[in-house]
PDB file of N, CA and C in Angstrom:
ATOM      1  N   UNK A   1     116.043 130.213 106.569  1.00  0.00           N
ATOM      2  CA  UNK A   1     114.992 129.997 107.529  1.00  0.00           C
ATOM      3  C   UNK A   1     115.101 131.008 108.664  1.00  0.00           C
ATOM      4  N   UNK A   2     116.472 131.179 109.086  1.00  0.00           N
ATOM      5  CA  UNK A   2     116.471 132.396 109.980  1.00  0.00           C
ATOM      6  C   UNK A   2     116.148 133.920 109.253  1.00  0.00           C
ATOM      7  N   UNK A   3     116.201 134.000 107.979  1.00  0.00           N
ATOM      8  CA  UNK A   3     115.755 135.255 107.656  1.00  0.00           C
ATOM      9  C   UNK A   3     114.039 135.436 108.141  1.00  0.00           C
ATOM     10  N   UNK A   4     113.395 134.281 107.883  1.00  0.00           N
ATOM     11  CA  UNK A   4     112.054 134.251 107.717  1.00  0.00           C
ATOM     12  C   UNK A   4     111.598 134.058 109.350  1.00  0.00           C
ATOM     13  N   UNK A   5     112.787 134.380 109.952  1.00  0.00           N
ATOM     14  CA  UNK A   5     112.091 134.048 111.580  1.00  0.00           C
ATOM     15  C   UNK A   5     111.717 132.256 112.099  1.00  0.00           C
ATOM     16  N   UNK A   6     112.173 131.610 110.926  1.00  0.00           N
ATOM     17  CA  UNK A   6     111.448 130.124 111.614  1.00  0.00           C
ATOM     18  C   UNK A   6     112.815 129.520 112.243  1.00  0.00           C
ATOM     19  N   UNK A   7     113.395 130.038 112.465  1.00  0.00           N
ATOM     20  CA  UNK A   7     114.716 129.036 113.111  1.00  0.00           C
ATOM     21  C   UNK A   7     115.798 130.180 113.845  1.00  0.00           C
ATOM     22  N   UNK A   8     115.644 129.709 115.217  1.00  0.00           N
ATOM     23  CA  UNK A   8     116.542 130.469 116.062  1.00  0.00           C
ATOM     24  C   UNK A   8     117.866 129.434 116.912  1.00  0.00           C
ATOM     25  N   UNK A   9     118.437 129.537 117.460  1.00  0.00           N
ATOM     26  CA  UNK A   9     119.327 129.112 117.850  1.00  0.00           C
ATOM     27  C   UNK A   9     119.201 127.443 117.380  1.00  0.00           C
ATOM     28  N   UNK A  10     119.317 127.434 116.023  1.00  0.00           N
ATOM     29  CA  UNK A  10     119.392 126.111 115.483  1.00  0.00           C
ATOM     30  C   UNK A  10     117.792 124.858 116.087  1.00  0.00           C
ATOM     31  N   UNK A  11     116.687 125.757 116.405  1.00  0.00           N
ATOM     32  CA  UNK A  11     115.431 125.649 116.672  1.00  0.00           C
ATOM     33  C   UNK A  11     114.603 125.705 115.854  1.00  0.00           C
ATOM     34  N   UNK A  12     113.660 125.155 115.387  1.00  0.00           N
ATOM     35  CA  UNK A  12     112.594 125.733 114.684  1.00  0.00           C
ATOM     36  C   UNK A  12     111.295 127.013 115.745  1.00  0.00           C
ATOM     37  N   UNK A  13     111.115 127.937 115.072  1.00  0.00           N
ATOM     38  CA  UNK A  13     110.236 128.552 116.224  1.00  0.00           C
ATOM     39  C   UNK A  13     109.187 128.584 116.273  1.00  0.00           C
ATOM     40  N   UNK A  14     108.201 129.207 116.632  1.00  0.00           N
ATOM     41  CA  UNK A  14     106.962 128.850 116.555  1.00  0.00           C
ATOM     42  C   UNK A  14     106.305 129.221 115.325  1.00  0.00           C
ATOM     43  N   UNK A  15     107.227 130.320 114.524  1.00  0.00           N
ATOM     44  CA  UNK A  15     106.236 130.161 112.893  1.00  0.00           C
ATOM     45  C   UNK A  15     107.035 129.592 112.497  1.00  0.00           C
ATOM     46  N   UNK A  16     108.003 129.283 113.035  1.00  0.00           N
ATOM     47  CA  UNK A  16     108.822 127.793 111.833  1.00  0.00           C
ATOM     48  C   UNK A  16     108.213 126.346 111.966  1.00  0.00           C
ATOM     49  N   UNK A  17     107.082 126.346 113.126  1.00  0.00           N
ATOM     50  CA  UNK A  17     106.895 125.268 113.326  1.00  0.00           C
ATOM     51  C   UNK A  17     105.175 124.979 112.375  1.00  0.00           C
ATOM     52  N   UNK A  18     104.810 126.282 113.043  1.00  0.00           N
ATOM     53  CA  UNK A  18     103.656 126.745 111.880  1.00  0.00           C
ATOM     54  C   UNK A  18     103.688 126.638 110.091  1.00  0.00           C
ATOM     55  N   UNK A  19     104.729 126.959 110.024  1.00  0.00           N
ATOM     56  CA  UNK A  19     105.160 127.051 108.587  1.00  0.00           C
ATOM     57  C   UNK A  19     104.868 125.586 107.755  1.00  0.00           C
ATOM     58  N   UNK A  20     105.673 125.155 109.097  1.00  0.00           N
ATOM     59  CA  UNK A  20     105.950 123.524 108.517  1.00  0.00           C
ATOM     60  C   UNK A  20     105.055 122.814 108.294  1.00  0.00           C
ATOM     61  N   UNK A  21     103.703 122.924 109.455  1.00  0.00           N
ATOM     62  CA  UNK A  21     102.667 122.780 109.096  1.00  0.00           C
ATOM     63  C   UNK A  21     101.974 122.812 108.442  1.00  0.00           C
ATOM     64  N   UNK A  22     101.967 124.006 107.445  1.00  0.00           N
ATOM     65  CA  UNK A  22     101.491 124.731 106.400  1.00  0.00           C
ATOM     66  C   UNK A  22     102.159 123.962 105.602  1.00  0.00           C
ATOM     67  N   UNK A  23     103.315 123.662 105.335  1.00  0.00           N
ATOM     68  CA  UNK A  23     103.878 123.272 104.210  1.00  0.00           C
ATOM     69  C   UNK A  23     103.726 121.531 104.080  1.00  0.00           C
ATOM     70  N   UNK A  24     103.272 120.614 104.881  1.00  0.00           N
ATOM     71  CA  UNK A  24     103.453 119.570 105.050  1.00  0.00           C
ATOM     72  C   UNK A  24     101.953 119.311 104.858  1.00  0.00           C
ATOM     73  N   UNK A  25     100.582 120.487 105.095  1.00  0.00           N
ATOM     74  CA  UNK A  25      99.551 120.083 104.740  1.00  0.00           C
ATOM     75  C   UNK A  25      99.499 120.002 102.891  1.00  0.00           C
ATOM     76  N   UNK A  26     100.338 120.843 102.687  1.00  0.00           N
ATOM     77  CA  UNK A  26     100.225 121.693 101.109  1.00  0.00           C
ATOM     78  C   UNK A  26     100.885 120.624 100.111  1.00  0.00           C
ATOM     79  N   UNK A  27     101.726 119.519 101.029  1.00  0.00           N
ATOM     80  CA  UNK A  27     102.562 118.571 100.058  1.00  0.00           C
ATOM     81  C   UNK A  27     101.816 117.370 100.288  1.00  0.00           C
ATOM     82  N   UNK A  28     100.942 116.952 101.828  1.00  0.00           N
ATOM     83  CA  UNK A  28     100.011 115.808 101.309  1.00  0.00           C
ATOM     84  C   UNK A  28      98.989 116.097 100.636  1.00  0.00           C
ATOM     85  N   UNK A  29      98.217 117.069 100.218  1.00  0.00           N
ATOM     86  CA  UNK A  29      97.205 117.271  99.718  1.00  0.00           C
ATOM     87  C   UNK A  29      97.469 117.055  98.132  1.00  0.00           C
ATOM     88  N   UNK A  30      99.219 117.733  97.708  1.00  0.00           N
ATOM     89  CA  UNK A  30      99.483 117.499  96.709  1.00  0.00           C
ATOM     90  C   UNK A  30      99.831 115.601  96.336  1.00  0.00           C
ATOM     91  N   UNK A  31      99.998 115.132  97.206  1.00  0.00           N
ATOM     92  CA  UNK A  31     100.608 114.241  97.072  1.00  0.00           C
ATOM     93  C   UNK A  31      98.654 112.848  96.685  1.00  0.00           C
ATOM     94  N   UNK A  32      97.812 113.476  97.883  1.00  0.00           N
ATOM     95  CA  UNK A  32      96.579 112.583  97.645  1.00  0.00           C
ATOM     96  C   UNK A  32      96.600 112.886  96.000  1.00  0.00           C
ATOM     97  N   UNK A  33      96.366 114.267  95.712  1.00  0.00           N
ATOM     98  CA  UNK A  33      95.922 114.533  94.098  1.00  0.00           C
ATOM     99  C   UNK A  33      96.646 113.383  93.193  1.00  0.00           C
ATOM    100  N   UNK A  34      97.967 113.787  93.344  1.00  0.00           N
ATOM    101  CA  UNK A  34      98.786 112.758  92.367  1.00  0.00           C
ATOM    102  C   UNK A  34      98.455 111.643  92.502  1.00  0.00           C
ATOM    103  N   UNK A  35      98.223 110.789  93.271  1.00  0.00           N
ATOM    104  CA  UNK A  35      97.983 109.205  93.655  1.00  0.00           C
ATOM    105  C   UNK A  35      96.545 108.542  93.362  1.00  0.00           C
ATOM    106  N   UNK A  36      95.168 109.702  93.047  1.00  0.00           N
ATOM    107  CA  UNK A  36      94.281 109.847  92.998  1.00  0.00           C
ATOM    108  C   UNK A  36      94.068 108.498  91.716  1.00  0.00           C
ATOM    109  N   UNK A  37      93.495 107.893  92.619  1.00  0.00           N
ATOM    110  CA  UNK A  37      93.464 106.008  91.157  1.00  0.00           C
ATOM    111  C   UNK A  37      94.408 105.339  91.127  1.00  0.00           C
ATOM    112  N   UNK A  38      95.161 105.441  91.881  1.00  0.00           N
ATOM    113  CA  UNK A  38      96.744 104.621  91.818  1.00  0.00           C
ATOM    114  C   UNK A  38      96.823 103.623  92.844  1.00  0.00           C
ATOM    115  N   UNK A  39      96.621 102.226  92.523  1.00  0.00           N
ATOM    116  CA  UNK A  39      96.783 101.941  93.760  1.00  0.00           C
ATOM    117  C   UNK A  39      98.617 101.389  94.564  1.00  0.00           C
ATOM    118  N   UNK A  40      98.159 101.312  95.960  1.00  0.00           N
ATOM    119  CA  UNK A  40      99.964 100.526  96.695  1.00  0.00           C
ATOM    120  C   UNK A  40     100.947  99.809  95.295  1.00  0.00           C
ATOM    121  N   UNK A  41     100.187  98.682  95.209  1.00  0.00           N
ATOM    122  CA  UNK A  41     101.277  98.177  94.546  1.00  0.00           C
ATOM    123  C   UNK A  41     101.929  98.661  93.217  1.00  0.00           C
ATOM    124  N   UNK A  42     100.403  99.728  92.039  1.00  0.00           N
ATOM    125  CA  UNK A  42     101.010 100.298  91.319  1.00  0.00           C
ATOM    126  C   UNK A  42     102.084 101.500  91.369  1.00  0.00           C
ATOM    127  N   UNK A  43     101.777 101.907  92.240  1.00  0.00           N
ATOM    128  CA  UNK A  43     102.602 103.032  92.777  1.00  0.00           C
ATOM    129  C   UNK A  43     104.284 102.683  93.326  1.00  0.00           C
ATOM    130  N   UNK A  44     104.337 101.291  93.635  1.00  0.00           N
ATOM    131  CA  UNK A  44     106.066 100.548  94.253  1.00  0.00           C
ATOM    132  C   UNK A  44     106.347 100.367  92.592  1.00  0.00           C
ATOM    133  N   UNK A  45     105.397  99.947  92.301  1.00  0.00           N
ATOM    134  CA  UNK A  45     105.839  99.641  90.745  1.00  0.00           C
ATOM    135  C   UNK A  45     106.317 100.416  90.202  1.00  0.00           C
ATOM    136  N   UNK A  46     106.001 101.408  89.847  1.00  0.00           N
ATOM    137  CA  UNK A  46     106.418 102.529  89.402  1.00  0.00           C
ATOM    138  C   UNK A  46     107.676 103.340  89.908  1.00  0.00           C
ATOM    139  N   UNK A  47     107.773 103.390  91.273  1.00  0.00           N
ATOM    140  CA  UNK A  47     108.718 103.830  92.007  1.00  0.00           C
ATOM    141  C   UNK A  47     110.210 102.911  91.977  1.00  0.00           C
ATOM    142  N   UNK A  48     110.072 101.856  91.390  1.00  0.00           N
ATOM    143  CA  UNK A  48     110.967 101.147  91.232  1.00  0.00           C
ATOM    144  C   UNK A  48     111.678 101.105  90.164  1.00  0.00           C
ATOM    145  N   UNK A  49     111.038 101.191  88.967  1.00  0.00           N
ATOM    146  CA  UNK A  49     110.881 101.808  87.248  1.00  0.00           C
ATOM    147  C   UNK A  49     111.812 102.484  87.800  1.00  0.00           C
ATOM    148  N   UNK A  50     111.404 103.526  87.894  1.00  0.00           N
ATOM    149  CA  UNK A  50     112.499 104.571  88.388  1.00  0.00           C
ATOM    150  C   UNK A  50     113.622 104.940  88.827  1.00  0.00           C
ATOM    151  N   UNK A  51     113.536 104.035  89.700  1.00  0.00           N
ATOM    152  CA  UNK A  51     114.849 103.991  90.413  1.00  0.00           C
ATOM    153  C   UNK A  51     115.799 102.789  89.353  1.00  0.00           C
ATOM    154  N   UNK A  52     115.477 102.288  89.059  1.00  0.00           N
ATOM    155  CA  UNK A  52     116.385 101.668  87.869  1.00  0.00           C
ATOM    156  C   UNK A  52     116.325 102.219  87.362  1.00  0.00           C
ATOM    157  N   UNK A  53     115.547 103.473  86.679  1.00  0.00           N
ATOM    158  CA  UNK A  53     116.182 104.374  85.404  1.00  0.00           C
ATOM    159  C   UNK A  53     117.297 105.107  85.867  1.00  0.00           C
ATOM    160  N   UNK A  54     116.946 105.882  87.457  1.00  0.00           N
ATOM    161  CA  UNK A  54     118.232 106.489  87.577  1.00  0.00           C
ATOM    162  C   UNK A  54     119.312 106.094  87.831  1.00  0.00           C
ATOM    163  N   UNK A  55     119.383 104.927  88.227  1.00  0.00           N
ATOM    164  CA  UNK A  55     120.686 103.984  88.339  1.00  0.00           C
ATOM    165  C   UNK A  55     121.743 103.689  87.282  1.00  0.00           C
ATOM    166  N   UNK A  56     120.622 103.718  85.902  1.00  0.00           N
ATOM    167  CA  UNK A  56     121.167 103.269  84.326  1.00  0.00           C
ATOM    168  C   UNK A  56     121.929 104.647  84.240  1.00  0.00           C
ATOM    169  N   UNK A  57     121.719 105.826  85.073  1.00  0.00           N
ATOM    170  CA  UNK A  57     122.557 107.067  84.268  1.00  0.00           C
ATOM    171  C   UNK A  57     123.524 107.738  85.551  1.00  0.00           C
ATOM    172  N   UNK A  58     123.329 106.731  86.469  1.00  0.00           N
ATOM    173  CA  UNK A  58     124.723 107.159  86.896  1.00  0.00           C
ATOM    174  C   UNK A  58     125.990 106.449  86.940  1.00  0.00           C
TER     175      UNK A  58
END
């Protein structure tokens, strides 16, 4: 992050803060797509599936 200029003295800077922005619009937008017909409770449902699968393999 300090190569890219977004983080200075353990700061985010102002295109690190920009960035983040950018990147946090780019992951809800991805995130509406995915969910697109899904509703709350199917979605815990599912998220739970899950998490008991990964539980079974560790």
């Amino acid at each position: 992050m300090s190569t890219r200029g977004w983080l200075a003295d353990g700061r985010l800077t102002e295109a690190g803060r920009a960035a983040h922005a950018e990147i946090a619009e780019r992951v809800g937008g991805f995130r509406r797509q995915a969910l697109t017909g899904i509703s709350p409770e199917e979605y815990e449902s599912a998220v739970g599936v899950l998490r008991r699968m990964a539980g079974n393999l560790s």
